[in-house]
N, C-alpha and C. Protein backbone atom coordinates (compact mmCIF):
# COMPACT_ATOMS: atom_id res chain seq x y z
N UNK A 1 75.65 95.24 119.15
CA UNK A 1 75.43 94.86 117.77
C UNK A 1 76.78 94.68 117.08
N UNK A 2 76.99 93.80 116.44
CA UNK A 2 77.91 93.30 115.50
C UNK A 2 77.99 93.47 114.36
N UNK A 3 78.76 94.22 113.33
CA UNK A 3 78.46 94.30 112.02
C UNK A 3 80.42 93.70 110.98
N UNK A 4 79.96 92.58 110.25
CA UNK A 4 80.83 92.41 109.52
C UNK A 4 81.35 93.14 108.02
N UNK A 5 82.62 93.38 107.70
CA UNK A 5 82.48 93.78 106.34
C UNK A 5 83.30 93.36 105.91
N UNK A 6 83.29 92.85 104.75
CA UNK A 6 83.96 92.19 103.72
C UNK A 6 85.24 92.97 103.21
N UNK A 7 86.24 92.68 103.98
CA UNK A 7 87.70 93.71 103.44
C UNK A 7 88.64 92.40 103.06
N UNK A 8 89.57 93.85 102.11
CA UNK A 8 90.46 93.07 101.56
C UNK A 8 92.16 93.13 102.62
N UNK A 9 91.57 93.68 103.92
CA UNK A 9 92.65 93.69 104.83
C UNK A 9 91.83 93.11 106.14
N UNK A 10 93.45 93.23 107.62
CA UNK A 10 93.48 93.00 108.63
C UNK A 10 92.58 93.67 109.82
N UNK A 11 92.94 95.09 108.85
CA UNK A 11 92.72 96.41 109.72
C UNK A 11 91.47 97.35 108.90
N UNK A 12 90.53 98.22 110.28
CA UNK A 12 89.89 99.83 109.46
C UNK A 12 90.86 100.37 108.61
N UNK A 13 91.73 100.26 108.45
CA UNK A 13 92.17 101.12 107.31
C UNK A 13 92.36 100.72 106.21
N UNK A 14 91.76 99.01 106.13
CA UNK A 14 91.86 98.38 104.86
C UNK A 14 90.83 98.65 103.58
N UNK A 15 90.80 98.60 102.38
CA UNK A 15 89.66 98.94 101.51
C UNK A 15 88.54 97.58 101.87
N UNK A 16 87.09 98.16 102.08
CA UNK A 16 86.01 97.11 101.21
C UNK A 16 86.28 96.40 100.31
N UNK A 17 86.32 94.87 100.25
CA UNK A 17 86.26 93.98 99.40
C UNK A 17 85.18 93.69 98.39
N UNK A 18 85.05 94.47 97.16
CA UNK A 18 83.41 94.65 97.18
C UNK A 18 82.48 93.17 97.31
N UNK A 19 83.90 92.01 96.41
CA UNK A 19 83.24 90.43 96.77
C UNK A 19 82.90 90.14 98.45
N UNK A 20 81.59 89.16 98.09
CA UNK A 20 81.19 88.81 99.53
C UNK A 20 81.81 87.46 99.44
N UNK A 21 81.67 86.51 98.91
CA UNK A 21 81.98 85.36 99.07
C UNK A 21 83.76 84.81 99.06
N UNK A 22 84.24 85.84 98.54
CA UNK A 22 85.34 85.70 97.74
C UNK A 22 86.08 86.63 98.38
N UNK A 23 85.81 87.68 99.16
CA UNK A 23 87.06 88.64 100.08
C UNK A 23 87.88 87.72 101.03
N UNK A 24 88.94 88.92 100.98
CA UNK A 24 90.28 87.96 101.89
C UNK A 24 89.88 87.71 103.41
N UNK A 25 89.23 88.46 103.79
CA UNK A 25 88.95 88.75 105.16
C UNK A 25 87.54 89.13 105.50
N UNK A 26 86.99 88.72 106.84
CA UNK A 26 85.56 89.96 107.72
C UNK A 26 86.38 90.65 108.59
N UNK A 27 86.18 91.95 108.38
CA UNK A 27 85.86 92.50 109.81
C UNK A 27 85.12 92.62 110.86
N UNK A 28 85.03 91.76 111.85
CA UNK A 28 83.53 91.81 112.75
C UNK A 28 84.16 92.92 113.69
N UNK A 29 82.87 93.67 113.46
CA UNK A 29 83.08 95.60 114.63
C UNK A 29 82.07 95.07 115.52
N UNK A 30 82.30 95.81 116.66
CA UNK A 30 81.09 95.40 117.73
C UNK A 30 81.07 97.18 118.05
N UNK A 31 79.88 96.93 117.83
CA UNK A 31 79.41 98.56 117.69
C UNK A 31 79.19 99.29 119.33
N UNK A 32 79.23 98.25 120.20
CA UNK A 32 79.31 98.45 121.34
C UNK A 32 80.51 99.08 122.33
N UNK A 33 81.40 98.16 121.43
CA UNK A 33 82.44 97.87 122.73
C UNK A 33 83.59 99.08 122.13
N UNK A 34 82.91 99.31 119.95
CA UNK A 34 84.52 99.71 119.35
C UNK A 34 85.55 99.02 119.37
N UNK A 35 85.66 97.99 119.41
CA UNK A 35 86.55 96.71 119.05
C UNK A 35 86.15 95.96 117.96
N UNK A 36 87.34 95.60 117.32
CA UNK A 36 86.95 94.75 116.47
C UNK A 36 88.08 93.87 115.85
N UNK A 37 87.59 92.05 115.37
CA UNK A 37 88.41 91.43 114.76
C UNK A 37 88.63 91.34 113.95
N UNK A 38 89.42 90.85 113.01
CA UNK A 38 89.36 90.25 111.56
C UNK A 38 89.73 88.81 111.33
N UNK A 39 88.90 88.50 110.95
CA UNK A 39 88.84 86.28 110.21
C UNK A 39 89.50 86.28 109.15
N UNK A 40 90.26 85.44 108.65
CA UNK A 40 90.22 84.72 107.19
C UNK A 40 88.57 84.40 106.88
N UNK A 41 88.33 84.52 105.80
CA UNK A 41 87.18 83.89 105.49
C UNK A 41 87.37 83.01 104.73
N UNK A 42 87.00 82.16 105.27
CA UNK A 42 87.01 80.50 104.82
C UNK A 42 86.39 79.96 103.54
N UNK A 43 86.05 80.71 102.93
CA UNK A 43 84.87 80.48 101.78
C UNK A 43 85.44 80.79 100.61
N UNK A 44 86.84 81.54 101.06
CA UNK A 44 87.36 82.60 99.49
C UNK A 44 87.48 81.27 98.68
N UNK A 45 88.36 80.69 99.12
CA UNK A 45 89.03 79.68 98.20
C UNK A 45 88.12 78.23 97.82
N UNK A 46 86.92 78.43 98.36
CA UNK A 46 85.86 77.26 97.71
C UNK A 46 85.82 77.18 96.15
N UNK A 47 85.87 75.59 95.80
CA UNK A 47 85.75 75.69 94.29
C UNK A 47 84.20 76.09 93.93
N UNK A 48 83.39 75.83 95.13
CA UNK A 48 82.22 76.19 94.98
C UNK A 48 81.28 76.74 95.61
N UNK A 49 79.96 77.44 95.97
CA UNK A 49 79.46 77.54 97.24
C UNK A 49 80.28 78.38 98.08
N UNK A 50 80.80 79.71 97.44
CA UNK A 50 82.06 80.26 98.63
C UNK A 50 81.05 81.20 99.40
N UNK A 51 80.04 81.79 98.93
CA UNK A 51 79.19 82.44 99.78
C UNK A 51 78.24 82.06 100.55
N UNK A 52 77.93 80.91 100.03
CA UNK A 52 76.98 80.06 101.07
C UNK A 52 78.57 79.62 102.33
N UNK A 53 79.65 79.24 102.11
CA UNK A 53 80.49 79.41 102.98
C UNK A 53 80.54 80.32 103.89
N UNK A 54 80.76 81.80 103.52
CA UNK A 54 81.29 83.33 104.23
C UNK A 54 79.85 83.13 104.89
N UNK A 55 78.56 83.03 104.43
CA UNK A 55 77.44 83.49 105.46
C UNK A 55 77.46 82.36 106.54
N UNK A 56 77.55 81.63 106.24
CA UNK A 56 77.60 80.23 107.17
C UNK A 56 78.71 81.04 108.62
N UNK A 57 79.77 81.36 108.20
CA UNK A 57 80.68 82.15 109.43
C UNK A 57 80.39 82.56 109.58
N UNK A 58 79.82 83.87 109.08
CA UNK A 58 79.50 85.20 109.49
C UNK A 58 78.13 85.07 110.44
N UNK A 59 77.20 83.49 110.68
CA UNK A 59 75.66 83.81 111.08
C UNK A 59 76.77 82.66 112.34
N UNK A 60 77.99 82.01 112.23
CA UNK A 60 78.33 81.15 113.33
C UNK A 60 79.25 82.46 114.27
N UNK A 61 79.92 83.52 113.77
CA UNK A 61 80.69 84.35 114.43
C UNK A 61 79.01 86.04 115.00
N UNK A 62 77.79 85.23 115.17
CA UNK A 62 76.63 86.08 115.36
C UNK A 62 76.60 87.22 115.16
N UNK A 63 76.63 87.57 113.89
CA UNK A 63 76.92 89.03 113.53
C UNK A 63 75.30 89.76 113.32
N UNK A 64 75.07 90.75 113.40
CA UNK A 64 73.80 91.29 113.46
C UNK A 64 73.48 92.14 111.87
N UNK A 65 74.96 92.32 111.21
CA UNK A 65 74.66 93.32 110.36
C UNK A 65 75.87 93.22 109.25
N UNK A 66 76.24 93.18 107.79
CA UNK A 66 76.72 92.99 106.89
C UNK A 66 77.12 93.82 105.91
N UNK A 67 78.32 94.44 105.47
CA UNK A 67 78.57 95.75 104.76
C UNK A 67 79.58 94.85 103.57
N UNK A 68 78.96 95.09 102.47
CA UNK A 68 79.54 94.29 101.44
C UNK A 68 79.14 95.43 100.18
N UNK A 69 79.16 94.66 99.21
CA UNK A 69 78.69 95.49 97.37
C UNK A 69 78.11 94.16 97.36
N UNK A 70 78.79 93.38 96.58
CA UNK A 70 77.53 92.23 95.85
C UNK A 70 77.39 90.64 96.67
N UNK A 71 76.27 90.51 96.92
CA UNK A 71 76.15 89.82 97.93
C UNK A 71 75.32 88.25 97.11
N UNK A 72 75.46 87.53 96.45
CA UNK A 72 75.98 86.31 95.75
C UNK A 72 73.55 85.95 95.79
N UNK A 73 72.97 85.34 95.24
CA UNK A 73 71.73 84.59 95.62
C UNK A 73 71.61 83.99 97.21
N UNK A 74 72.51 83.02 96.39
CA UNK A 74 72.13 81.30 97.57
C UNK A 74 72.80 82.58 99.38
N UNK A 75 73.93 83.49 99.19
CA UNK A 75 74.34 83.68 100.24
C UNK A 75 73.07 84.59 100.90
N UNK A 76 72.71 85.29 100.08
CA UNK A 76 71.60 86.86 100.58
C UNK A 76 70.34 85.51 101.12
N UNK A 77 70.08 84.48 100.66
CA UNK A 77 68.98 83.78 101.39
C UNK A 77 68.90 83.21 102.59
N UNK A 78 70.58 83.16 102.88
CA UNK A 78 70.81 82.26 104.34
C UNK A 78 70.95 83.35 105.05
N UNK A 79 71.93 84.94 104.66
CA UNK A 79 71.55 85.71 105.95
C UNK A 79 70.32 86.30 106.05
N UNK A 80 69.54 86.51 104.72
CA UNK A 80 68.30 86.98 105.03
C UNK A 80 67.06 85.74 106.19
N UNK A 81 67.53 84.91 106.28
CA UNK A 81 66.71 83.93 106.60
C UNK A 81 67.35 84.18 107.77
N UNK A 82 68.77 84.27 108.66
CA UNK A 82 68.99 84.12 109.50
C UNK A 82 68.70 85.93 110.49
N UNK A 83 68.20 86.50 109.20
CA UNK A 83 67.98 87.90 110.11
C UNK A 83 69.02 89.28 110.35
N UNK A 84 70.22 88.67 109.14
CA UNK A 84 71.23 89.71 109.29
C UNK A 84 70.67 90.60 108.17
N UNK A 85 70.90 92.02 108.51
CA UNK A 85 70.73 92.85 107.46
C UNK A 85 71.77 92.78 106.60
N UNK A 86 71.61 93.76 105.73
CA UNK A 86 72.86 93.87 104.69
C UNK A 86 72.89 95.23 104.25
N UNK A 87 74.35 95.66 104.12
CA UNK A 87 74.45 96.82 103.69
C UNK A 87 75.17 96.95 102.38
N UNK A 88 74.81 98.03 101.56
CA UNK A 88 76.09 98.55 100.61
C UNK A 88 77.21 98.92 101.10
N UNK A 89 78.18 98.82 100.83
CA UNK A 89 79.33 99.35 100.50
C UNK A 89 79.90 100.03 99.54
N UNK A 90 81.26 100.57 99.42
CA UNK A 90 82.02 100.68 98.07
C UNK A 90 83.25 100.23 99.08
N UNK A 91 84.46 100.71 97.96
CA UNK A 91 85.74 100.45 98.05
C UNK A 91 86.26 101.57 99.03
N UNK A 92 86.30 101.61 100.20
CA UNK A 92 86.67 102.73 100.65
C UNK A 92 87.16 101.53 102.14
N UNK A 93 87.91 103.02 103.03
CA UNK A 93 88.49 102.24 103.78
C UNK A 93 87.41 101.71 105.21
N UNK A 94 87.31 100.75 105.71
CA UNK A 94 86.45 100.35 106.51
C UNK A 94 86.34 100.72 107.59
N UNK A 95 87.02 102.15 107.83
CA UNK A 95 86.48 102.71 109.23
C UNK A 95 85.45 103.64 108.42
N UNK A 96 85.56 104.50 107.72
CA UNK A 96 84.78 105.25 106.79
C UNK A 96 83.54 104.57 106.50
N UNK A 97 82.98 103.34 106.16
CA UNK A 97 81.87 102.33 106.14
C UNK A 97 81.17 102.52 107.67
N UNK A 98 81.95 102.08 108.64
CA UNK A 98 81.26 101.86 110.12
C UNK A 98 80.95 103.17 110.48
N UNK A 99 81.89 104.29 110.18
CA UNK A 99 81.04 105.73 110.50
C UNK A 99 79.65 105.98 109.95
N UNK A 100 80.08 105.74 108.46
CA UNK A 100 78.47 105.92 107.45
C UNK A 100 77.47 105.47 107.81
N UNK A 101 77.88 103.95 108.70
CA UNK A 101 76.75 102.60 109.57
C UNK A 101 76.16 103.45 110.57
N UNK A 102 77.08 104.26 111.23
CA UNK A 102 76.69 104.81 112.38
C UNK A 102 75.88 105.73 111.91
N UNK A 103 75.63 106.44 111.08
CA UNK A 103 74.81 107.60 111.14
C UNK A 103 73.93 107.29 110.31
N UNK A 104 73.54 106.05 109.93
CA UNK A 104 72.28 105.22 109.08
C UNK A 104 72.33 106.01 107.55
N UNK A 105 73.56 106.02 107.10
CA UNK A 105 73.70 106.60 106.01
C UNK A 105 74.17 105.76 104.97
N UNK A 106 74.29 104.11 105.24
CA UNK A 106 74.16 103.47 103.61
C UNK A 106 72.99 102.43 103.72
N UNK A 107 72.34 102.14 102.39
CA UNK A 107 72.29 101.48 101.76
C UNK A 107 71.92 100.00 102.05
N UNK A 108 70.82 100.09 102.33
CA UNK A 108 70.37 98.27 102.70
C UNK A 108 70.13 97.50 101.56
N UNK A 109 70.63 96.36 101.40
CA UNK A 109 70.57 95.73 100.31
C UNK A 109 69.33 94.52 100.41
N UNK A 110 68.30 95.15 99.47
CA UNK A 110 66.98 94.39 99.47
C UNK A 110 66.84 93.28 98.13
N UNK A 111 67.69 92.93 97.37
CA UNK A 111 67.94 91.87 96.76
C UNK A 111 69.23 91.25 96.27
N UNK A 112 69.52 89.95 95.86
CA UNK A 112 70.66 89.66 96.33
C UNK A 112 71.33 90.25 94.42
N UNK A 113 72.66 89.53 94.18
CA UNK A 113 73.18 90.26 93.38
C UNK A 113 73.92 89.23 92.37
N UNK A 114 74.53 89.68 91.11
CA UNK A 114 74.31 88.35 90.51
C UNK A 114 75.11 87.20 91.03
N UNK A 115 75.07 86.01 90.89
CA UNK A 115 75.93 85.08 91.26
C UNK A 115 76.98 85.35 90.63
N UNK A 116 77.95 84.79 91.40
CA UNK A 116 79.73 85.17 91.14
C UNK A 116 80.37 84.11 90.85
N UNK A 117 80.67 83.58 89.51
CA UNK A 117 80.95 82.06 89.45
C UNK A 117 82.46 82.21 89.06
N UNK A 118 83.20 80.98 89.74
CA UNK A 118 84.64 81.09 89.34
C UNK A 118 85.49 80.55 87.97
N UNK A 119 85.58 81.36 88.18
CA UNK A 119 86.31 81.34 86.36
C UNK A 119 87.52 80.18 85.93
N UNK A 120 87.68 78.90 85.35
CA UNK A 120 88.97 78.38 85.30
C UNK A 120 89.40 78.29 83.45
């Protein structure tokens, strides 16, 4: 199983990004192996649609599972449709999240959250 989370770093020791669409980075953990990468996420810098972006990667890099804070409409419909769960988060560092994952101790996120529109 694969679970991504929305950080504002490279590494587990980076904080949760609480933005989904709009964080600097995923961490994809493979809950299997204890390895894990980190992406640019391609979506930050959309003038529009950045979360329908990040889920679009995150359902092409087959992730099974999602640790974020606010997770955008249009985005919570494409992973809910594609079958990824979703989790809460906070700001904490992202090995601390995947432990909490591990012991089924956060937070499934059963509706999406407000849209995040960019400000100019």
């Amino acid at each position: 199983m694969k679970i991504a989370l929305s950080s504002s770093g490279k590494d587990l020791d980076s904080s949760l990004d609480l933005r989904f669409g709009r964080c600097e980075y995923f961490i994809i953990y493979d809950l299997e192996s204890d390895e894990f990468i980190a992406i640019e996420n391609q979506g930050k810098n959309s003038s529009g649609g950045a979360g329908i972006a990040s889920a679009q990667q995150l359902i092409d890099e087959s992730v099974d599972g999602v640790i974020s804070s606010n997770i955008g409409p249009n985005a919570y419909k494409l992973l809910k449709s594609s079958d990824i769960k979703m989790h809460k988060g906070k700001s904490i560092p992202c090995k601390l999240l995947i432990e909490s994952f591990k012991a089924n101790e956060l937070e499934e996120i059963k509706e999406a959250g407000p849209s995040q529109k960019r400000g100019y």
